[in-house]
N, C-alpha and C. Protein backbone atom coordinates (compact mmCIF):
# COMPACT_ATOMS: atom_id res chain seq x y z
N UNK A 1 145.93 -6.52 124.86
CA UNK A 1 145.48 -6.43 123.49
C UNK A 1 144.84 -7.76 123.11
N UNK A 2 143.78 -7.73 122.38
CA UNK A 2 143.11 -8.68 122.01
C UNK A 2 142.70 -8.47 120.82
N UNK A 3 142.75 -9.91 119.64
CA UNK A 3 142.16 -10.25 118.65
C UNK A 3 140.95 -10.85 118.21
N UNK A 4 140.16 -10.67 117.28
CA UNK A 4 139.03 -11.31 117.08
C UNK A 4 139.17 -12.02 115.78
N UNK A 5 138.69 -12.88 115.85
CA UNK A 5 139.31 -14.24 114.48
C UNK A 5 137.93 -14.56 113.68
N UNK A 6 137.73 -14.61 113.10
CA UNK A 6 136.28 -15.29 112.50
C UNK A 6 136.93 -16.43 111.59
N UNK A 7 136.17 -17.85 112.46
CA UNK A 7 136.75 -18.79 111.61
C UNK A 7 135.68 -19.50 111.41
N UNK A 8 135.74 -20.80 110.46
CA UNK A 8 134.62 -21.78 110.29
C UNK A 8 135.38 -22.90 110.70
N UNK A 9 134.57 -23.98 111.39
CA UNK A 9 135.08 -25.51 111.88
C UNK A 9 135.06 -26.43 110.49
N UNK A 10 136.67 -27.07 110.72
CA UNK A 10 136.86 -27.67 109.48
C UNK A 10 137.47 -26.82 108.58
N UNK A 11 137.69 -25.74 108.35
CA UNK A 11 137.90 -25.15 107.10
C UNK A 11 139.71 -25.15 107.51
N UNK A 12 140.30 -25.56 106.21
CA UNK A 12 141.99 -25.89 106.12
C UNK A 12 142.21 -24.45 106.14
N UNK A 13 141.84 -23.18 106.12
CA UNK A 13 142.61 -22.37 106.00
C UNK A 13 142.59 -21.69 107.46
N UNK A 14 141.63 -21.86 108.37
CA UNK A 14 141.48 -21.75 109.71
C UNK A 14 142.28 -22.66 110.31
N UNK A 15 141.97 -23.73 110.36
CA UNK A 15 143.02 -24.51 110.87
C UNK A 15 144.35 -24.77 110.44
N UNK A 16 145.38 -24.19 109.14
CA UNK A 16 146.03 -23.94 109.41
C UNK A 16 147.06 -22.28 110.10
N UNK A 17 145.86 -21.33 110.32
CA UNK A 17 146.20 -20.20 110.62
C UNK A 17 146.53 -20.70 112.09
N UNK A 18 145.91 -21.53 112.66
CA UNK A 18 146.03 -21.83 114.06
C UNK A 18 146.92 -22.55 114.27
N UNK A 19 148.03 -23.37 113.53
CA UNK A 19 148.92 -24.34 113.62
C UNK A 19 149.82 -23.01 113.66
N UNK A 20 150.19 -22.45 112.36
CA UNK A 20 151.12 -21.54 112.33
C UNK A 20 151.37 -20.74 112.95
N UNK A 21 150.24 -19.70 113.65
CA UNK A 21 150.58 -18.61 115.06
C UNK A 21 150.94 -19.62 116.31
N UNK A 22 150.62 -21.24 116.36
CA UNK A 22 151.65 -21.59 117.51
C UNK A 22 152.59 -21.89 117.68
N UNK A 23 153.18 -22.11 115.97
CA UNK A 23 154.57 -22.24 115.57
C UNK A 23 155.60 -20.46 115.77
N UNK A 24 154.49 -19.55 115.24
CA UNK A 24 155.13 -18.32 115.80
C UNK A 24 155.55 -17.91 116.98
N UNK A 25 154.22 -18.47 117.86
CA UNK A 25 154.76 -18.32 119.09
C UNK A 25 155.67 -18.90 120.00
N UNK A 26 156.21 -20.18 118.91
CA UNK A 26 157.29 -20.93 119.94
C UNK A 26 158.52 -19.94 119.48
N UNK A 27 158.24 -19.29 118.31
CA UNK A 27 159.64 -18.77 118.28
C UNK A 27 159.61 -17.28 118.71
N UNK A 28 158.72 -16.99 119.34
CA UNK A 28 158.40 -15.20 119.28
C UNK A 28 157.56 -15.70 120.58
N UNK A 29 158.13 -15.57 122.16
CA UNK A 29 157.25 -15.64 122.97
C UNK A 29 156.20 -14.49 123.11
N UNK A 30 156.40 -13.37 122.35
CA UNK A 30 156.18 -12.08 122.99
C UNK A 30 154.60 -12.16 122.02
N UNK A 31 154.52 -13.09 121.09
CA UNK A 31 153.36 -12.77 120.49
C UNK A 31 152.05 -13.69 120.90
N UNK A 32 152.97 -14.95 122.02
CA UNK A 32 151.76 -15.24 122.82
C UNK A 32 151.00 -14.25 123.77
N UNK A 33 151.10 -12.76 123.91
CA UNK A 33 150.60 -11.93 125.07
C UNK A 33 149.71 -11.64 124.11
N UNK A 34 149.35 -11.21 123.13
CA UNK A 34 148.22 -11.40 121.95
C UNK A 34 147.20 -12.15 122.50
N UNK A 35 145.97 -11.58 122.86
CA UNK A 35 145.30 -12.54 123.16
C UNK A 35 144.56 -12.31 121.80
N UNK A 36 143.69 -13.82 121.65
CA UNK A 36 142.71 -13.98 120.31
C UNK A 36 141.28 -14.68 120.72
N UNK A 37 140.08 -14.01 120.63
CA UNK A 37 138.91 -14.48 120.28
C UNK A 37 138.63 -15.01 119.30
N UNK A 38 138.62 -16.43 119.16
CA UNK A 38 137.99 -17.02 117.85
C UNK A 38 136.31 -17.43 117.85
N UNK A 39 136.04 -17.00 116.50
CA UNK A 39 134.21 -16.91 116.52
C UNK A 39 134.16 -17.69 115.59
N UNK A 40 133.30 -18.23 115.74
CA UNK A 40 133.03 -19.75 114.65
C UNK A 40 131.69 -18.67 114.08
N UNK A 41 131.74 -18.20 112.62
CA UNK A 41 131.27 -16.96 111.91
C UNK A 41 129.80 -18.13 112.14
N UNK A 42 129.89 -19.41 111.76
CA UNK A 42 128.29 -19.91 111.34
C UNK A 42 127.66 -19.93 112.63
N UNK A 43 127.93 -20.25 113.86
CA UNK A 43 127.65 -19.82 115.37
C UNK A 43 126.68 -18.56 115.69
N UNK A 44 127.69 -17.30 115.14
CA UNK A 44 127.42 -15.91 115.65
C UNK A 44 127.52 -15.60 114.04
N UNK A 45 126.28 -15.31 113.41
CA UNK A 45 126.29 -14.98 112.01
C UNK A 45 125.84 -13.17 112.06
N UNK A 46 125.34 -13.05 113.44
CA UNK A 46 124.80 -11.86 113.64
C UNK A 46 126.01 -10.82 113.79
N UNK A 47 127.13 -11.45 114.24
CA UNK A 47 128.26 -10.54 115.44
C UNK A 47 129.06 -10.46 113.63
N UNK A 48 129.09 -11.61 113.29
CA UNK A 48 130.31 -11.87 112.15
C UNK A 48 129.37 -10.78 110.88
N UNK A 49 128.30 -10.90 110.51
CA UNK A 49 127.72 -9.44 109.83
C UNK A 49 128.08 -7.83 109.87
N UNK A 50 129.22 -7.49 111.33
CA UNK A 50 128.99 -6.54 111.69
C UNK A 50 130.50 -6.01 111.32
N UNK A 51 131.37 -7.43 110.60
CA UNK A 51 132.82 -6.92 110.52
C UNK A 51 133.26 -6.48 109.37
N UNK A 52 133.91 -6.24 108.31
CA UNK A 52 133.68 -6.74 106.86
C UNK A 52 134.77 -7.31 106.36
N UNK A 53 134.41 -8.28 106.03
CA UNK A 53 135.26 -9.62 105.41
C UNK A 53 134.86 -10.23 104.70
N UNK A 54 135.69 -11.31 103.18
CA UNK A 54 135.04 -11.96 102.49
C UNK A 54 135.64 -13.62 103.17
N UNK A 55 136.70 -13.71 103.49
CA UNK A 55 137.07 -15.09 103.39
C UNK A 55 137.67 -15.41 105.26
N UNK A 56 137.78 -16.57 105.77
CA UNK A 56 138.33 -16.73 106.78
C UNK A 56 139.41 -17.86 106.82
N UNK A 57 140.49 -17.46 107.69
CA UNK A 57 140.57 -16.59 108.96
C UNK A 57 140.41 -15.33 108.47
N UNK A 58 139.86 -14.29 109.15
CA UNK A 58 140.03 -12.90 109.12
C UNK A 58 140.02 -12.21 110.78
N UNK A 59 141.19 -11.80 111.15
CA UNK A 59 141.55 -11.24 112.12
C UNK A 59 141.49 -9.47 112.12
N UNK A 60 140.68 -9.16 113.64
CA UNK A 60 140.62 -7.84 113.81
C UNK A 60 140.83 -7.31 114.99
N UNK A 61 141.65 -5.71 114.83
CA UNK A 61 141.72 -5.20 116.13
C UNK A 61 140.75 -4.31 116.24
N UNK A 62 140.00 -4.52 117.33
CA UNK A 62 138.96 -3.62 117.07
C UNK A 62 138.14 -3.76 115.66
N UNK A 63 138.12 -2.81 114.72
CA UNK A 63 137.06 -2.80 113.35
C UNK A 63 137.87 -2.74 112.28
N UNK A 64 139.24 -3.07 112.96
CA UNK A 64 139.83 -2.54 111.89
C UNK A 64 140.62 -4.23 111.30
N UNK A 65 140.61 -4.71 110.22
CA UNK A 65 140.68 -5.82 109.94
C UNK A 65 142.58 -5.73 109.54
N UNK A 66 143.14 -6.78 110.20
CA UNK A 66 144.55 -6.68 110.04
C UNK A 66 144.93 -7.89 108.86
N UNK A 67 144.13 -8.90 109.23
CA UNK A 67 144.62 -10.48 107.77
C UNK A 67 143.03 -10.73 107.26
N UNK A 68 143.62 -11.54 106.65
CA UNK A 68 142.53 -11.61 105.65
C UNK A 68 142.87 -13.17 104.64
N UNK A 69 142.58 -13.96 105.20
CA UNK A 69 143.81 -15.68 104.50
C UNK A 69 142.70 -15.32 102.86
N UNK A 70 144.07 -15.73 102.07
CA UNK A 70 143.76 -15.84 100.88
C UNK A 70 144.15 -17.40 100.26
N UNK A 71 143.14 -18.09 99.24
CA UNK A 71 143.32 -19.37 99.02
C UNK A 71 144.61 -19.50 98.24
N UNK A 72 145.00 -18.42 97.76
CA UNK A 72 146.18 -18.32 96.76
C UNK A 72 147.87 -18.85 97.44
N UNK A 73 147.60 -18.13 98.93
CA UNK A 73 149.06 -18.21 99.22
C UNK A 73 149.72 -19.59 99.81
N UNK A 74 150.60 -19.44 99.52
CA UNK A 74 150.78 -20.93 100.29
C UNK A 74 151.14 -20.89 101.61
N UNK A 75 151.26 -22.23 102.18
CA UNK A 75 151.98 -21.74 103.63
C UNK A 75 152.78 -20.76 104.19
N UNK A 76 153.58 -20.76 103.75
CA UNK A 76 154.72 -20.00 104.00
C UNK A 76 154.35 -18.77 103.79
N UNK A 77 154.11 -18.50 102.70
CA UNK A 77 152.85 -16.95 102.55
C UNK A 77 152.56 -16.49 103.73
N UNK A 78 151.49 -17.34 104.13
CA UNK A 78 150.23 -17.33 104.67
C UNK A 78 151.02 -16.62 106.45
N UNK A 79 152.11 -17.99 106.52
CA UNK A 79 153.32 -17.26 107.67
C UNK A 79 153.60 -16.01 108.06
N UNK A 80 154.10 -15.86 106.52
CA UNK A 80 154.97 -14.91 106.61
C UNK A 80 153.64 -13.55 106.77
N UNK A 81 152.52 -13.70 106.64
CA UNK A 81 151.37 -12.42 106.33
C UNK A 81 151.70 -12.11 108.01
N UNK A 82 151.29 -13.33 108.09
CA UNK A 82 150.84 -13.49 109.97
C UNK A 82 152.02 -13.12 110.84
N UNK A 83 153.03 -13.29 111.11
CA UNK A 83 153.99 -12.97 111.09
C UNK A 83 154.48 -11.27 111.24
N UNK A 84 154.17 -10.85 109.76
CA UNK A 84 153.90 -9.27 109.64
C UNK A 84 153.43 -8.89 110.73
N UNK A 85 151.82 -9.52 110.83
CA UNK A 85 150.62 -8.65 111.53
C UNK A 85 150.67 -8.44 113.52
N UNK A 86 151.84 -9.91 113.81
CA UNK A 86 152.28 -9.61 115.20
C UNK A 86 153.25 -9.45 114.90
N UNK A 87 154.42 -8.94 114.36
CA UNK A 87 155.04 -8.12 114.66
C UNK A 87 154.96 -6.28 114.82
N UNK A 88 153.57 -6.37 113.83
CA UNK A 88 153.60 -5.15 114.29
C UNK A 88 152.56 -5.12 115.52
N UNK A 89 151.74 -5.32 115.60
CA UNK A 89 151.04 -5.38 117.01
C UNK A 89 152.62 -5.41 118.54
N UNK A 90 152.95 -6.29 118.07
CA UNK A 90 154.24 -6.27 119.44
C UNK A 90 155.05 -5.22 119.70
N UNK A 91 155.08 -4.34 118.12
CA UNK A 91 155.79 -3.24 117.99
C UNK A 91 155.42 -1.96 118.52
N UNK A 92 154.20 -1.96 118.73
CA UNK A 92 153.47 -0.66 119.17
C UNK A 92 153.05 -0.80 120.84
């Protein structure tokens, strides 16, 4: 199983989505088998047009969009979303 990430370089809410899924995964080995494509959206503006999303990180399986980082939540939020989204992926 594989993920597709659309992120921007520099942006705090990308980089901390990426701190926190490796903090998940020290405690949840099972959600390092997750693999993730990250697309730098300003890179591939053509590929990132084709998903629908307003804000990043935004993670997808296939077309189907699972997160979506919102500026509102705080860390722990933001965790706990992510969190949700491999556990259920691990679950199925």
């Amino acid at each position: 199983m594989k993920l597709t990430a659309f992120i921007l370089p520099g942006c705090p809410y990308c980089i901390q989505a990426r701190e926190l899924i490796a903090e998940l995964c020290a405690g949840h080995p099972e959600y390092a088998a997750i693999g993730i494509e990250w697309i730098d959206e300003s890179a591939e503006p053509q590929l990132a047009d084709r998903y629908d999303y307003y804000r990043v990180p935004s993670f997808f399986l296939g077309e189907e969009k699972l997160y979506e980082a919102s500026p509102l939540w705080s860390r722990a939020r933001a965790k706990e979303k992510l969190n949700a989204m491999f556990a259920a992926l691990t679950a199925k």
